[in-house]
PDB file of N, CA and C in Angstrom:
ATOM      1  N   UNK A   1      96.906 115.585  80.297  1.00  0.00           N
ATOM      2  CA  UNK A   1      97.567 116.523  81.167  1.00  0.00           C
ATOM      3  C   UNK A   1      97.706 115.965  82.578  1.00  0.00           C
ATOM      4  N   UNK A   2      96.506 115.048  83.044  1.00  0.00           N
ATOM      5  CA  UNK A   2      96.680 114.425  84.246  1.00  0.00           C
ATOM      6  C   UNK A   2      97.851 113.441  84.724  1.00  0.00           C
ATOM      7  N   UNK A   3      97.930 113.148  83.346  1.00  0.00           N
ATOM      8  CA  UNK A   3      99.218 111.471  83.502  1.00  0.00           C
ATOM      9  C   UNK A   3     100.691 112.538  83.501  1.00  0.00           C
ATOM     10  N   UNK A   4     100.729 113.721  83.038  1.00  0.00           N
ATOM     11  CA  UNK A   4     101.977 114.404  83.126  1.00  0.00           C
ATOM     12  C   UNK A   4     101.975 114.901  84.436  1.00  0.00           C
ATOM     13  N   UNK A   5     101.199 115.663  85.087  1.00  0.00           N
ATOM     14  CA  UNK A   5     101.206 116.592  86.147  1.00  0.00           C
ATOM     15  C   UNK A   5     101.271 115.186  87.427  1.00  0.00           C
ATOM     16  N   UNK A   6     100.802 114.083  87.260  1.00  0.00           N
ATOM     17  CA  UNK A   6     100.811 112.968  88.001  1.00  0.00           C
ATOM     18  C   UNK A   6     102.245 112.273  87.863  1.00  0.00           C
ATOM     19  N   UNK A   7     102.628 111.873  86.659  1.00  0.00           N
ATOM     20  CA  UNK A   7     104.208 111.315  86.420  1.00  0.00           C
ATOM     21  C   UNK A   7     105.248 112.487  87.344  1.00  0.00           C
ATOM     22  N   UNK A   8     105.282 113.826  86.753  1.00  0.00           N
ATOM     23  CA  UNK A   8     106.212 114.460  87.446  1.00  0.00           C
ATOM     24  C   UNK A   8     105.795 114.950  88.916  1.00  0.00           C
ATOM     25  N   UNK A   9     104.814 114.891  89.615  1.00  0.00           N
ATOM     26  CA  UNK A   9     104.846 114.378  91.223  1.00  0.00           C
ATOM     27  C   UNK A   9     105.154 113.108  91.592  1.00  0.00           C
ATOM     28  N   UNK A  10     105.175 112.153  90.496  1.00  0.00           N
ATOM     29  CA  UNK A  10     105.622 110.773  91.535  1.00  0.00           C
ATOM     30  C   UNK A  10     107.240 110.757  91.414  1.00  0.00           C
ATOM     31  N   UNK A  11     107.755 111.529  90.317  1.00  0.00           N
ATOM     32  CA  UNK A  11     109.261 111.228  89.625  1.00  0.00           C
ATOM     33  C   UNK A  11     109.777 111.870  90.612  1.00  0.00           C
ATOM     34  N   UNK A  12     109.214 113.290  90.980  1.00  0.00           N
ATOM     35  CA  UNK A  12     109.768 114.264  91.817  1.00  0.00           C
ATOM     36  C   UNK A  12     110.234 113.566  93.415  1.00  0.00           C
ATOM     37  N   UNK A  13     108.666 113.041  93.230  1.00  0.00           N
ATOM     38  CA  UNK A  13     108.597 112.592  95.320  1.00  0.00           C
ATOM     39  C   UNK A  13     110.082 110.870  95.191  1.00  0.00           C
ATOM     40  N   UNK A  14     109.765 110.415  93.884  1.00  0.00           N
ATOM     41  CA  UNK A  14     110.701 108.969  94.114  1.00  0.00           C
ATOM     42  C   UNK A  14     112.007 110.027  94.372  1.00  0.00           C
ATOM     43  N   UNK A  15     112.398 110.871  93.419  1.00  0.00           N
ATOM     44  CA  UNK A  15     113.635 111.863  93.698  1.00  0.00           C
ATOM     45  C   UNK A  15     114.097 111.915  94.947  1.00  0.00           C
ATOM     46  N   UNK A  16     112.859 112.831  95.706  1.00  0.00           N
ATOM     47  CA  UNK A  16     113.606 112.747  97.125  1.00  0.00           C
ATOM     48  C   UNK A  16     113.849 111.820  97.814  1.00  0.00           C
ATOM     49  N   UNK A  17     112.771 110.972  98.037  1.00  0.00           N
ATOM     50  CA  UNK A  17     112.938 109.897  98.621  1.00  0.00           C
ATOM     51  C   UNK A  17     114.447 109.275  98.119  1.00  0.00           C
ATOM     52  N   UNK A  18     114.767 109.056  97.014  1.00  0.00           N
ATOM     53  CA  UNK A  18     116.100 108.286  96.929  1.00  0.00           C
ATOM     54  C   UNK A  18     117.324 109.475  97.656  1.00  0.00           C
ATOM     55  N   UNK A  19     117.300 110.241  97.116  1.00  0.00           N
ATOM     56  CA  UNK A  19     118.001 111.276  97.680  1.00  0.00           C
ATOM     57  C   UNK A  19     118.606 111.244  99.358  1.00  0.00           C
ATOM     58  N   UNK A  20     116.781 111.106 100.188  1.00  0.00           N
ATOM     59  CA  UNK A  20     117.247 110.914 101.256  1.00  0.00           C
ATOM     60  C   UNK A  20     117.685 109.563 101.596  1.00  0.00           C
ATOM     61  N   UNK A  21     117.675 109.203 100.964  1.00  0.00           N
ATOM     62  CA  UNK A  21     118.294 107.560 101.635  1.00  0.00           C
ATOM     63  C   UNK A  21     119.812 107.320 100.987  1.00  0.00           C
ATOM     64  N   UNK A  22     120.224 108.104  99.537  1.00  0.00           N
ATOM     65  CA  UNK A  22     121.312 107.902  99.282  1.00  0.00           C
ATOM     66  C   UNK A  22     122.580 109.094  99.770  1.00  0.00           C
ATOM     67  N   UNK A  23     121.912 110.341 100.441  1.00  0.00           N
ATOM     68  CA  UNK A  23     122.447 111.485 100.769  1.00  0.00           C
ATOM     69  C   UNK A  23     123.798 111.322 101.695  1.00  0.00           C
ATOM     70  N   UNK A  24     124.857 111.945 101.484  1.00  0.00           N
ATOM     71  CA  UNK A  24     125.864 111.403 102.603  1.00  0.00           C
ATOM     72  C   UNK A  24     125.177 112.414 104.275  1.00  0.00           C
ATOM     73  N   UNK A  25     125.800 112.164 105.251  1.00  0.00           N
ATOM     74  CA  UNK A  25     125.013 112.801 106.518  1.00  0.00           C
ATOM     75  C   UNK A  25     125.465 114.015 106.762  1.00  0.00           C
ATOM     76  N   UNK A  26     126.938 114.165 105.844  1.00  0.00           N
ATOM     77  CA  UNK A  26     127.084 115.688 106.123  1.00  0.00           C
ATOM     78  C   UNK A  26     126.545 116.866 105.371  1.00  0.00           C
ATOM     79  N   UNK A  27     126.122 116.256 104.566  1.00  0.00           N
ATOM     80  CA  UNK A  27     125.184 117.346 103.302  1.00  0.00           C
ATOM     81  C   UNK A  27     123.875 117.422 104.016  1.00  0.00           C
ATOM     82  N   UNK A  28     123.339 116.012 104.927  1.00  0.00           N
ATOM     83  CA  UNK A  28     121.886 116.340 105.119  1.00  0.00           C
ATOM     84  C   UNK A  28     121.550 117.387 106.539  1.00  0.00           C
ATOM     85  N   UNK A  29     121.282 118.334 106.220  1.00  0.00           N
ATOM     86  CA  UNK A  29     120.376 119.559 107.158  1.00  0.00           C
ATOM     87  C   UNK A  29     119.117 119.087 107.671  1.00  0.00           C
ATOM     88  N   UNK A  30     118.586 118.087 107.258  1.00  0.00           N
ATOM     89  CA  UNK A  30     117.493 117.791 108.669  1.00  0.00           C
ATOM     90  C   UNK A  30     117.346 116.194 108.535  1.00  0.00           C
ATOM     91  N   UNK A  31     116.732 116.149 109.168  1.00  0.00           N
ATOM     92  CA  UNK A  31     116.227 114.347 109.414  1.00  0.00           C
ATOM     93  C   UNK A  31     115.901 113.674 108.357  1.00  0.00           C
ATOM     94  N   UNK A  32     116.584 112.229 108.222  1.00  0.00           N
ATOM     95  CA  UNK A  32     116.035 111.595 106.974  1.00  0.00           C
ATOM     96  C   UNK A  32     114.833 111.708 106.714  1.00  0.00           C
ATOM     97  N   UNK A  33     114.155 111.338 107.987  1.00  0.00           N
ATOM     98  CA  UNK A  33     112.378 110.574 108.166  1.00  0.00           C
ATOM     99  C   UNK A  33     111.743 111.305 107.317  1.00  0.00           C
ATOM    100  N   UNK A  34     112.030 112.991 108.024  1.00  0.00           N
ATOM    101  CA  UNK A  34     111.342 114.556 107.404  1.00  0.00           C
ATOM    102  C   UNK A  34     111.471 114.631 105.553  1.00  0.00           C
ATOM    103  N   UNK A  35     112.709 114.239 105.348  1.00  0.00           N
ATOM    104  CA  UNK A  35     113.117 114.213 103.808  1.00  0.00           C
ATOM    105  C   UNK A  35     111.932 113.619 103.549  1.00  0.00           C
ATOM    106  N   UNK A  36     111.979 112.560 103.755  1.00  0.00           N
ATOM    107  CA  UNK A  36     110.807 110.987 103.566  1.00  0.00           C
ATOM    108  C   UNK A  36     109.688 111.168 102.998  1.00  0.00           C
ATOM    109  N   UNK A  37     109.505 111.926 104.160  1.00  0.00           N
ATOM    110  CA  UNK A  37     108.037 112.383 103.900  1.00  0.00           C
ATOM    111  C   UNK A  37     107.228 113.115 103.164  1.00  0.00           C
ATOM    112  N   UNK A  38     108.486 113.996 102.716  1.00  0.00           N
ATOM    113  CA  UNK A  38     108.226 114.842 101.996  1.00  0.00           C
ATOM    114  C   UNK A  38     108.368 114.387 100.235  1.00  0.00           C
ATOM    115  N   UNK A  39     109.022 113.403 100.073  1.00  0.00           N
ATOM    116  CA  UNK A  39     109.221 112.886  99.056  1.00  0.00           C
ATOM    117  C   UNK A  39     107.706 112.107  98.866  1.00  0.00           C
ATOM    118  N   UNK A  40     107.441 111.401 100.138  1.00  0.00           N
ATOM    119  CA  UNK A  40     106.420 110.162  99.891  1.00  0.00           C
ATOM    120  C   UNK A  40     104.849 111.237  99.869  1.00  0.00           C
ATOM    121  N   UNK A  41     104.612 112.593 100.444  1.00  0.00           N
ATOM    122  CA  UNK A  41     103.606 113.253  99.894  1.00  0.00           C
ATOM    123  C   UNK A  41     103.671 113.751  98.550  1.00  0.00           C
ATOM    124  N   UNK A  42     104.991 114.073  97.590  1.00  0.00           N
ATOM    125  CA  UNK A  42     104.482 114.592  96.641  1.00  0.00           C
ATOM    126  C   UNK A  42     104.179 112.420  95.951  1.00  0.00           C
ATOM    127  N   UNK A  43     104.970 111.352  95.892  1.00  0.00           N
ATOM    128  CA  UNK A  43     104.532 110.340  95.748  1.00  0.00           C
ATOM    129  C   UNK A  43     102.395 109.993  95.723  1.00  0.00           C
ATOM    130  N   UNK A  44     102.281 110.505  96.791  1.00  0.00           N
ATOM    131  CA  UNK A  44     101.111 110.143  97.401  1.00  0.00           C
ATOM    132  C   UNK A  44      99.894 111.326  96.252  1.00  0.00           C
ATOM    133  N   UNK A  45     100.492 112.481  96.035  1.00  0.00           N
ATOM    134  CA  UNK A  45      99.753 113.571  95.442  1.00  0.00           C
ATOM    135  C   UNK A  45     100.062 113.025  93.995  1.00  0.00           C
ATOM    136  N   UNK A  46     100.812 112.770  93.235  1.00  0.00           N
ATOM    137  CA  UNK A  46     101.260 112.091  92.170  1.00  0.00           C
ATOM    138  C   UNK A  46     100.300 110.546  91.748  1.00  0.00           C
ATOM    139  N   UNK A  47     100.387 110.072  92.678  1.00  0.00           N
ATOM    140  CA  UNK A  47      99.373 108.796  92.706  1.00  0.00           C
ATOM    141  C   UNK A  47      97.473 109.183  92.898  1.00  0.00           C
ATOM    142  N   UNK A  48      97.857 110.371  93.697  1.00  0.00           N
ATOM    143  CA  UNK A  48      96.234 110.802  93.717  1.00  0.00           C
ATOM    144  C   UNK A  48      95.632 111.285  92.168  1.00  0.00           C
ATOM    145  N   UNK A  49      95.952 112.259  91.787  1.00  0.00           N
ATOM    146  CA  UNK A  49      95.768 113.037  90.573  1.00  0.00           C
ATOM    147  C   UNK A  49      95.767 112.178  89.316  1.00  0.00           C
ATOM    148  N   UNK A  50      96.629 110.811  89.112  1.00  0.00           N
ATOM    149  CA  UNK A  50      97.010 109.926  87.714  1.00  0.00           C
ATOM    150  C   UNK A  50      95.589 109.148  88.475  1.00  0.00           C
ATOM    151  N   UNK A  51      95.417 108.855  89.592  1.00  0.00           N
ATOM    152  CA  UNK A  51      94.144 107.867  89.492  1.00  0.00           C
ATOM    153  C   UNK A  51      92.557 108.863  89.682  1.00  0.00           C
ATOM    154  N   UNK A  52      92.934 109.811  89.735  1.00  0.00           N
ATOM    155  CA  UNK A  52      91.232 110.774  90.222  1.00  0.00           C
ATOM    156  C   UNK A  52      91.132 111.176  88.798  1.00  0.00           C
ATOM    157  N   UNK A  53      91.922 111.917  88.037  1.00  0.00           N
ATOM    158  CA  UNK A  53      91.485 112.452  86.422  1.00  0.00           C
ATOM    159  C   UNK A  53      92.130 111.767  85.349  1.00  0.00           C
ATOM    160  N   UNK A  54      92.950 110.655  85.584  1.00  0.00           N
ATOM    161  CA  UNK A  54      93.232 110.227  84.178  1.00  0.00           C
ATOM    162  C   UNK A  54      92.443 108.870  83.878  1.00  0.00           C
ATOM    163  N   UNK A  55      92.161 107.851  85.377  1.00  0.00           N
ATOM    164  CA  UNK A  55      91.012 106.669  85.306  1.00  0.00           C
ATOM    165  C   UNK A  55      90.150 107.023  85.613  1.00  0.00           C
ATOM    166  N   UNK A  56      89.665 107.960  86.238  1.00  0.00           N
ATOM    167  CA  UNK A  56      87.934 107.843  86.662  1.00  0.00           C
ATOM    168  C   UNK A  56      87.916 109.100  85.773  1.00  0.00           C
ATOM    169  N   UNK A  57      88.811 110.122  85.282  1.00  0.00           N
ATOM    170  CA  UNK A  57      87.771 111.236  84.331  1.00  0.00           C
ATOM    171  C   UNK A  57      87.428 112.149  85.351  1.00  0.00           C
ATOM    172  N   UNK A  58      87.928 112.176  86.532  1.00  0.00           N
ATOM    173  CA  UNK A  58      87.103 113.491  87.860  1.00  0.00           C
ATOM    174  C   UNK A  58      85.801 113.229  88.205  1.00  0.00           C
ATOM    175  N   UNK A  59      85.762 111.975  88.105  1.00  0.00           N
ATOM    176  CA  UNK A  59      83.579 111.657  88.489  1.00  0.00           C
ATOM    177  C   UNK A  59      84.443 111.109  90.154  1.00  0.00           C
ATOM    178  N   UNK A  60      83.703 110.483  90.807  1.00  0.00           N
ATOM    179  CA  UNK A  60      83.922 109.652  91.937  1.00  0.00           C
ATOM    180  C   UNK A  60      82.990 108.653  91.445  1.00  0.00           C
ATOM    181  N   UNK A  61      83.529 107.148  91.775  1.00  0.00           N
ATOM    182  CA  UNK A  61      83.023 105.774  91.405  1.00  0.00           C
ATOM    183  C   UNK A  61      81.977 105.835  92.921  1.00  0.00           C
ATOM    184  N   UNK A  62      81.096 105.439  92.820  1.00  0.00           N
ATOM    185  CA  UNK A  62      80.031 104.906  94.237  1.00  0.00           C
ATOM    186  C   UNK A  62      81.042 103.939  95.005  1.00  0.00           C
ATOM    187  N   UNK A  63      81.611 103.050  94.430  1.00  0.00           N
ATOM    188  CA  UNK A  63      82.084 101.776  95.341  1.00  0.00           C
ATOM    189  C   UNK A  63      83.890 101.770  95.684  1.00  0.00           C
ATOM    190  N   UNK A  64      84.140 103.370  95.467  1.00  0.00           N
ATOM    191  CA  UNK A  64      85.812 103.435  95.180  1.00  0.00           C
ATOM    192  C   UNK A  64      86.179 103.807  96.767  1.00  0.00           C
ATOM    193  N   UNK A  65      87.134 102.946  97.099  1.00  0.00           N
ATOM    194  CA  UNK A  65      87.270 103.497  98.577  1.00  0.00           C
ATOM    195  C   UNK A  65      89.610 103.854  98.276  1.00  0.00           C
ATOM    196  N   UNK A  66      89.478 104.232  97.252  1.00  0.00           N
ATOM    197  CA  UNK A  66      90.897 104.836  97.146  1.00  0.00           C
ATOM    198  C   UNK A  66      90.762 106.416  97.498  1.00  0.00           C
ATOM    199  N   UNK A  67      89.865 106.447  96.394  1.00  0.00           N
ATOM    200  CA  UNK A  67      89.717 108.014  96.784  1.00  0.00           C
ATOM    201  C   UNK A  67      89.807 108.623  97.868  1.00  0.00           C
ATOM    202  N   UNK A  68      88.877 108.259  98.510  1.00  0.00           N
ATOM    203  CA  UNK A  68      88.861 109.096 100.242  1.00  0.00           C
ATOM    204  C   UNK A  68      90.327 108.932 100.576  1.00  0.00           C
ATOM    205  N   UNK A  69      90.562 107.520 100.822  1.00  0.00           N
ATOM    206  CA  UNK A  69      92.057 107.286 101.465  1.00  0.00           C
ATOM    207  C   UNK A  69      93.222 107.940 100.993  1.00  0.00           C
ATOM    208  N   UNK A  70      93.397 108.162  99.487  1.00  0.00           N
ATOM    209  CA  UNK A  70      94.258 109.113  98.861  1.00  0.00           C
ATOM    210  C   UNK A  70      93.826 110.370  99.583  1.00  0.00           C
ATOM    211  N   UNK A  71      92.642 111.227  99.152  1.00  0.00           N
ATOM    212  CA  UNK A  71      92.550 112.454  99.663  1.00  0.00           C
ATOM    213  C   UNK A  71      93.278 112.707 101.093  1.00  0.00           C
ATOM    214  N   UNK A  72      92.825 111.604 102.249  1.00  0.00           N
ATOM    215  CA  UNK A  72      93.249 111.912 103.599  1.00  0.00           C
ATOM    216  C   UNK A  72      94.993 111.787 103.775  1.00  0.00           C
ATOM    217  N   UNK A  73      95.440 110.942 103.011  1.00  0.00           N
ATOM    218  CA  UNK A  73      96.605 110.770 103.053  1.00  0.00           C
ATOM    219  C   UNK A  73      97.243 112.109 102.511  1.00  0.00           C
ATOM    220  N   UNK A  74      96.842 112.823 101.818  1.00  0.00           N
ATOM    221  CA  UNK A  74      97.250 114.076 100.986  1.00  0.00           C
ATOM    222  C   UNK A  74      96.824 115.303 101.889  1.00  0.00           C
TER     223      UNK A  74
END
């Protein structure tokens, strides 16, 4: 369930992200950057979740320094 709920946040966030970069400027209503970002957090939440419960199982590793950095980034 993790590798699905993880695939469709990264598919979603690559979505926008292409979106905003392929969007013409009169369709776009706010700032690329803002699009961006918003694409590259669900990316970032997508990448968190496929590596916290589908490789580690929901434990935390002692020597894993993704984790934290995912969490803060999220």
């Amino acid at each position: 369930m993790a590798w699905f709920l993880g695939a469709i946040c990264v598919i979603a966030g690559g979505a926008v992200v292409a979106a905003s970069i392929l969007a013409d400027d009169a369709r776009m209503e706010a700032p690329r950057w803002v699009v961006s970002a918003a694409g590259a957090a669900f990316l970032l939440a997508g990448r968190a979740l496929v590596k916290s419960y589908a490789f580690d199982h929901g434990t935390e590793q002692p020597a894993d320094v993704w984790s934290p950095l995912l969490g803060a980034l999220v």
